[in-house]
N, C-alpha and C. Protein backbone atom coordinates (compact mmCIF):
# COMPACT_ATOMS: atom_id res chain seq x y z
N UNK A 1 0.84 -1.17 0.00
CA UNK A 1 0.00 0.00 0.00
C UNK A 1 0.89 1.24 0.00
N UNK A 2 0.55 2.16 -1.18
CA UNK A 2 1.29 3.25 -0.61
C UNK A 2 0.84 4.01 0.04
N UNK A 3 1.20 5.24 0.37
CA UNK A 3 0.81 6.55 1.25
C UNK A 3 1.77 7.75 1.00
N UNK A 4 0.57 8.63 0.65
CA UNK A 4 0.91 10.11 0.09
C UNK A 4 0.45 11.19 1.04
N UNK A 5 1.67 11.69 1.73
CA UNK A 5 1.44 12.81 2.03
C UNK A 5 1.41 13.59 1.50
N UNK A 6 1.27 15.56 1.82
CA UNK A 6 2.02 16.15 1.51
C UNK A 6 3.32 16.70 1.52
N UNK A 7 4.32 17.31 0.67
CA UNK A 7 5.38 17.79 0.90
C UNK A 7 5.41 18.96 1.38
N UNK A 8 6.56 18.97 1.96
CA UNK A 8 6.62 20.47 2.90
C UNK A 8 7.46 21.45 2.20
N UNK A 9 7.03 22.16 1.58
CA UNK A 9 7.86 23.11 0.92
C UNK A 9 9.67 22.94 0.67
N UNK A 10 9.79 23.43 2.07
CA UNK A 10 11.27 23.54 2.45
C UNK A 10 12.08 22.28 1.68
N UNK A 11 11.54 20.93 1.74
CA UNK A 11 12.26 19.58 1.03
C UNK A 11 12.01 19.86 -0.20
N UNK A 12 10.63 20.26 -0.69
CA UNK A 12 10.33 20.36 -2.13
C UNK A 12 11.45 21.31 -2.71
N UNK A 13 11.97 22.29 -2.23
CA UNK A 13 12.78 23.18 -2.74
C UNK A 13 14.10 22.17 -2.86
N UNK A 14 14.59 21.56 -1.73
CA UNK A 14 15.65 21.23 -1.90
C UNK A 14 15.54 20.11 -2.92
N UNK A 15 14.95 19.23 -3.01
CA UNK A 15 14.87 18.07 -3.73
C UNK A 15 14.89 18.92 -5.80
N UNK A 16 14.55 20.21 -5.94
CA UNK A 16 14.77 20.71 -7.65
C UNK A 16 15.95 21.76 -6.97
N UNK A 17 16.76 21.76 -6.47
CA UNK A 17 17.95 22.33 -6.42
C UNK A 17 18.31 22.64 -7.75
N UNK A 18 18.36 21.45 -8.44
CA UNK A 18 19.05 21.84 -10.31
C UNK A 18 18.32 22.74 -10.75
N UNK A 19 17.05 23.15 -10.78
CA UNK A 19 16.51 24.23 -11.51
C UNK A 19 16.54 25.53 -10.75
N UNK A 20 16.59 26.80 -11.62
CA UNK A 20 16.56 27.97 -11.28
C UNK A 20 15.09 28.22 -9.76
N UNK A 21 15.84 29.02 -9.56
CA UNK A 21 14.97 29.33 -8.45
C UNK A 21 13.71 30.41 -9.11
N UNK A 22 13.68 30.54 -10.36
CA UNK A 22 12.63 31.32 -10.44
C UNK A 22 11.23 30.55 -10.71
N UNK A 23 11.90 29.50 -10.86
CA UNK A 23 10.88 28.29 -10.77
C UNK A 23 9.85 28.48 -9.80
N UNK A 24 9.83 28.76 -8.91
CA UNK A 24 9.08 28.80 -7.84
C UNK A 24 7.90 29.87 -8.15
N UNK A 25 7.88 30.39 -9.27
CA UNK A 25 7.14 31.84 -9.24
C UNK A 25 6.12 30.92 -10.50
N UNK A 26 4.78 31.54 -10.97
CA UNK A 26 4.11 31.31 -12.15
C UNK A 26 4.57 31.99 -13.32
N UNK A 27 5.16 31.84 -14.43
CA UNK A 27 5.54 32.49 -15.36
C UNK A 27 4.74 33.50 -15.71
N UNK A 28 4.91 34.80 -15.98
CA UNK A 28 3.73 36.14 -16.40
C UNK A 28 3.71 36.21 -17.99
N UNK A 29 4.99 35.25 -18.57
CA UNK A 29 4.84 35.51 -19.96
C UNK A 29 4.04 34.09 -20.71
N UNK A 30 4.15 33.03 -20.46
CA UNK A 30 3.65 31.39 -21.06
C UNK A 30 2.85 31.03 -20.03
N UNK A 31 2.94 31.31 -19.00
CA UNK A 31 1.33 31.42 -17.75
C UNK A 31 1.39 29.83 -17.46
N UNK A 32 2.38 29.22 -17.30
CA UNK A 32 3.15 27.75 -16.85
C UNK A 32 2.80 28.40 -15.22
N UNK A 33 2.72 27.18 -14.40
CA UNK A 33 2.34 27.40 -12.83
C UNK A 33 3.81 27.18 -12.47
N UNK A 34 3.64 27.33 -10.72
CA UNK A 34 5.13 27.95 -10.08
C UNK A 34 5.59 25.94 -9.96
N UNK A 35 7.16 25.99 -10.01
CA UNK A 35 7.54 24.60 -10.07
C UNK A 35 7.95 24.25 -11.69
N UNK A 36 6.99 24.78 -12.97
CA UNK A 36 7.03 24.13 -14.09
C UNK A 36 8.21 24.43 -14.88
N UNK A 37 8.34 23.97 -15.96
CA UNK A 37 9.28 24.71 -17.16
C UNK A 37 8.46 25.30 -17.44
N UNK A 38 9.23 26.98 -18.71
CA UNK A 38 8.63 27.52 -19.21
C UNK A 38 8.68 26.92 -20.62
N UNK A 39 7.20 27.37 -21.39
CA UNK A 39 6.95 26.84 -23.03
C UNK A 39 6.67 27.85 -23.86
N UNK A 40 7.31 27.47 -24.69
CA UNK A 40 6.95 28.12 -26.11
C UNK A 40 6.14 28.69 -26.61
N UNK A 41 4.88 29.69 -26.20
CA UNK A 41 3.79 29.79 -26.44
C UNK A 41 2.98 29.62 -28.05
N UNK A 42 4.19 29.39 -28.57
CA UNK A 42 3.47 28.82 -30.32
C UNK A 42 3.62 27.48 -30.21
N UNK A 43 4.04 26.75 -29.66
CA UNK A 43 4.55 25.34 -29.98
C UNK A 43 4.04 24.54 -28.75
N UNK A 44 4.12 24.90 -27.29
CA UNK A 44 4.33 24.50 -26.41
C UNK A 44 5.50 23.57 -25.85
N UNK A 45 6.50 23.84 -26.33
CA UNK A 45 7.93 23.15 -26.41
C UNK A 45 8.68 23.76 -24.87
N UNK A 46 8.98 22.79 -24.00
CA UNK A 46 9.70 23.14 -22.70
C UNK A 46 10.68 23.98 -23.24
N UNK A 47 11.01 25.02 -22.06
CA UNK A 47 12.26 25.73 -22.73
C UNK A 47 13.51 25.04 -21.52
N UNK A 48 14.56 25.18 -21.36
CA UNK A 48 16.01 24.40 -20.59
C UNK A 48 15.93 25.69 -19.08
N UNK A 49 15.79 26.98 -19.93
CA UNK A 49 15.69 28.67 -18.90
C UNK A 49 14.18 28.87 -18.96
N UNK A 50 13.91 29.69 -17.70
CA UNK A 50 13.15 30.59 -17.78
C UNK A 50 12.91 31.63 -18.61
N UNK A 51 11.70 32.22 -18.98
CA UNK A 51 11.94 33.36 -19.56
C UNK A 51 12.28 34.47 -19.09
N UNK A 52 12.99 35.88 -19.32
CA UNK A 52 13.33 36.58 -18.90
C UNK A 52 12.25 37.50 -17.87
N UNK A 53 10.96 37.58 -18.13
CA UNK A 53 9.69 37.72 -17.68
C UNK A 53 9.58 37.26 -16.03
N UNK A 54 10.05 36.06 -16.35
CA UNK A 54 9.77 35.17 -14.87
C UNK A 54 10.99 35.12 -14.17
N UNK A 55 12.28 35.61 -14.58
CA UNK A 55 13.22 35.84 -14.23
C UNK A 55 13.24 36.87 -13.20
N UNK A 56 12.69 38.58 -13.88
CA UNK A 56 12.69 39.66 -13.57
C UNK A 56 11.53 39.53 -12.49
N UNK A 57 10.56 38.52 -12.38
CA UNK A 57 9.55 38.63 -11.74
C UNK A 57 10.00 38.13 -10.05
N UNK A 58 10.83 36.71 -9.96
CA UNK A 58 11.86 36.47 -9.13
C UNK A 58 12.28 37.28 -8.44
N UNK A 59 13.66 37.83 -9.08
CA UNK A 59 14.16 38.63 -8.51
C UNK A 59 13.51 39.65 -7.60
N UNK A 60 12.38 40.45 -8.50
CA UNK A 60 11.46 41.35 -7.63
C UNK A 60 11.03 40.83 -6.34
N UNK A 61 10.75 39.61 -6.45
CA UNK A 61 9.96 38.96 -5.26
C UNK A 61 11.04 38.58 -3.91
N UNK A 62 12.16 38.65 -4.71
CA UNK A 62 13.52 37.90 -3.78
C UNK A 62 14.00 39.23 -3.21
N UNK A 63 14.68 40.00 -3.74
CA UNK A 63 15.52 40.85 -3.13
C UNK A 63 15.53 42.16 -3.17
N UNK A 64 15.72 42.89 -2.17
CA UNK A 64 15.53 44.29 -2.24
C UNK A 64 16.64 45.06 -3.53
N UNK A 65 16.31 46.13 -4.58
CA UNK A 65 17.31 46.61 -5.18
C UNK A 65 18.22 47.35 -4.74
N UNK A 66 19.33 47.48 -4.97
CA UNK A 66 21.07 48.15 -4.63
C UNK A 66 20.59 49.67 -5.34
N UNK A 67 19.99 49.68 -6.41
CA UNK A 67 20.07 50.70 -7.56
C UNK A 67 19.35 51.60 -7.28
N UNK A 68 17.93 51.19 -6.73
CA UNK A 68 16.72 52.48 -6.74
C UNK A 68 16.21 51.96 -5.60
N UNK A 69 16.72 51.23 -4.21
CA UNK A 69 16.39 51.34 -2.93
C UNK A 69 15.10 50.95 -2.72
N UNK A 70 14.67 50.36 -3.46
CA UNK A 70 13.40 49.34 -3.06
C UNK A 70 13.18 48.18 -2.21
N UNK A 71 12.01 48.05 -1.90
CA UNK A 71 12.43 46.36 -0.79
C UNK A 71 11.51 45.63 -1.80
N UNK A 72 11.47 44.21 -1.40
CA UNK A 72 11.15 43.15 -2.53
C UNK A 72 9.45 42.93 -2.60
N UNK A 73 9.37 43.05 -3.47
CA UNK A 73 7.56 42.98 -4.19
C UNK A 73 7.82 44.82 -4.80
N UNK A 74 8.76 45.16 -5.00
CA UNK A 74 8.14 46.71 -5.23
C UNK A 74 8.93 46.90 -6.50
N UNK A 75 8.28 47.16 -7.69
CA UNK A 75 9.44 47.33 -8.91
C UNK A 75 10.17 48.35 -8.99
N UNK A 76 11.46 47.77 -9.73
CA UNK A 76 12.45 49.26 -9.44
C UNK A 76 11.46 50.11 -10.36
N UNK A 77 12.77 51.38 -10.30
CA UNK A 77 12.27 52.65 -10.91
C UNK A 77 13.48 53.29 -11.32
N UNK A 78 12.80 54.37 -12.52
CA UNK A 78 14.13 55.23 -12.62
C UNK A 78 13.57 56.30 -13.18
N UNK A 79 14.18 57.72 -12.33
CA UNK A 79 13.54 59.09 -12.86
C UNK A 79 12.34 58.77 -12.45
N UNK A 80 11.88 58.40 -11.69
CA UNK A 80 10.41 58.36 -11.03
C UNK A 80 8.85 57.47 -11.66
N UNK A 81 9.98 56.65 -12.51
CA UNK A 81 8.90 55.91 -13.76
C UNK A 81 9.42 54.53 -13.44
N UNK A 82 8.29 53.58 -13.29
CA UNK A 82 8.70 52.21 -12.64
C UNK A 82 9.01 51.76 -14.26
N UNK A 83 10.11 50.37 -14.32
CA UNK A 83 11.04 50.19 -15.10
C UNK A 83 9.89 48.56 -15.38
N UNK A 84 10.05 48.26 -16.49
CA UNK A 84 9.48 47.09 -17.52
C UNK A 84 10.33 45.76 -16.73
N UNK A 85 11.56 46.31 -16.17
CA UNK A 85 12.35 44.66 -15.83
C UNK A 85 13.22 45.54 -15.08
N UNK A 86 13.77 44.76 -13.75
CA UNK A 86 14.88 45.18 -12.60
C UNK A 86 15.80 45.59 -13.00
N UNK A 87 16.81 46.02 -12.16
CA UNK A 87 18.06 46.34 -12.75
C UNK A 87 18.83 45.33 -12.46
N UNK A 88 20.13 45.04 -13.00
CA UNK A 88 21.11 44.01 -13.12
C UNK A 88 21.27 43.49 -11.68
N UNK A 89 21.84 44.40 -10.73
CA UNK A 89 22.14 44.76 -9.64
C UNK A 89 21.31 44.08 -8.72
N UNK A 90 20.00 44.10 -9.13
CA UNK A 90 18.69 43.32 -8.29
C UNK A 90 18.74 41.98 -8.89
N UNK A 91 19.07 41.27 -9.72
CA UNK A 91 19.35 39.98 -10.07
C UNK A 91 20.59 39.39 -8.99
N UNK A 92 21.67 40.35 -9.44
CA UNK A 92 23.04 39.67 -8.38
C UNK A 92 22.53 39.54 -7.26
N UNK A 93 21.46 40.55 -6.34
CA UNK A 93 21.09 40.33 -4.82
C UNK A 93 20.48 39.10 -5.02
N UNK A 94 19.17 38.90 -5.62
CA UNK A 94 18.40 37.95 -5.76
C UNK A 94 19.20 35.93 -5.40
N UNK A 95 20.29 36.48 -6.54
CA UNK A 95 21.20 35.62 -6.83
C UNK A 95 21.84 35.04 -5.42
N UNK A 96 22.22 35.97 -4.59
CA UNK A 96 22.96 35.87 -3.29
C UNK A 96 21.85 35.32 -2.13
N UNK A 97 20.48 35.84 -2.52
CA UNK A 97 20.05 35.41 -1.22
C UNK A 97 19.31 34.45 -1.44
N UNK A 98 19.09 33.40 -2.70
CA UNK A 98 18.96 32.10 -3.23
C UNK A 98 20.55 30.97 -2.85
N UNK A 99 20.98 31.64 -2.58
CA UNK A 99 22.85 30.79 -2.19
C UNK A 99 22.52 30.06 -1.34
């Protein structure tokens, strides 16, 4: 007989170590749920990366920016106009506090 619990987050994370951590988010561009690969939206073909979309979306969610002094859920900005995708700078944090 088997038996299925649920998983507890914290193992679930560790157990896809190999994939990007933006995994964890729902893609905003191919609308794939959090955990999945992203697809092709003409083809539906797994992609190997995330898209840059769900990348930038990550990061936002992960780490406060270096550049325009934001804390995390808040999109950067520049000249007082919120920015289409983070700055570089907010990826490297992101990057560090996924380590």
């Amino acid at each position: 007989m088997k038996y299925q619990a649920p998983m507890p987050d914290s193992i679930r994370h560790q157990l896809r170590a190999g994939h990007h951590p933006a995994r964890s988010l729902p893609c905003p561009h191919c609308g794939v749920g959090a955990h999945k690969p992203c697809e092709v939206p003409s083809n539906q073909r797994r992609m190997a990366l995330p898209h840059p979309q769900r990348m930038s979306a990550w990061a936002q969610n992960t780490a406060c920016c270096p550049a325009c002094q934001v804390t995390p859920t808040v999109p950067c900005h520049e000249d007082g106009r919120e920015r289409a995708t983070v700055h570089a700078r907010r990826y490297e944090e992101a990057e560090q506090v996924a380590a």
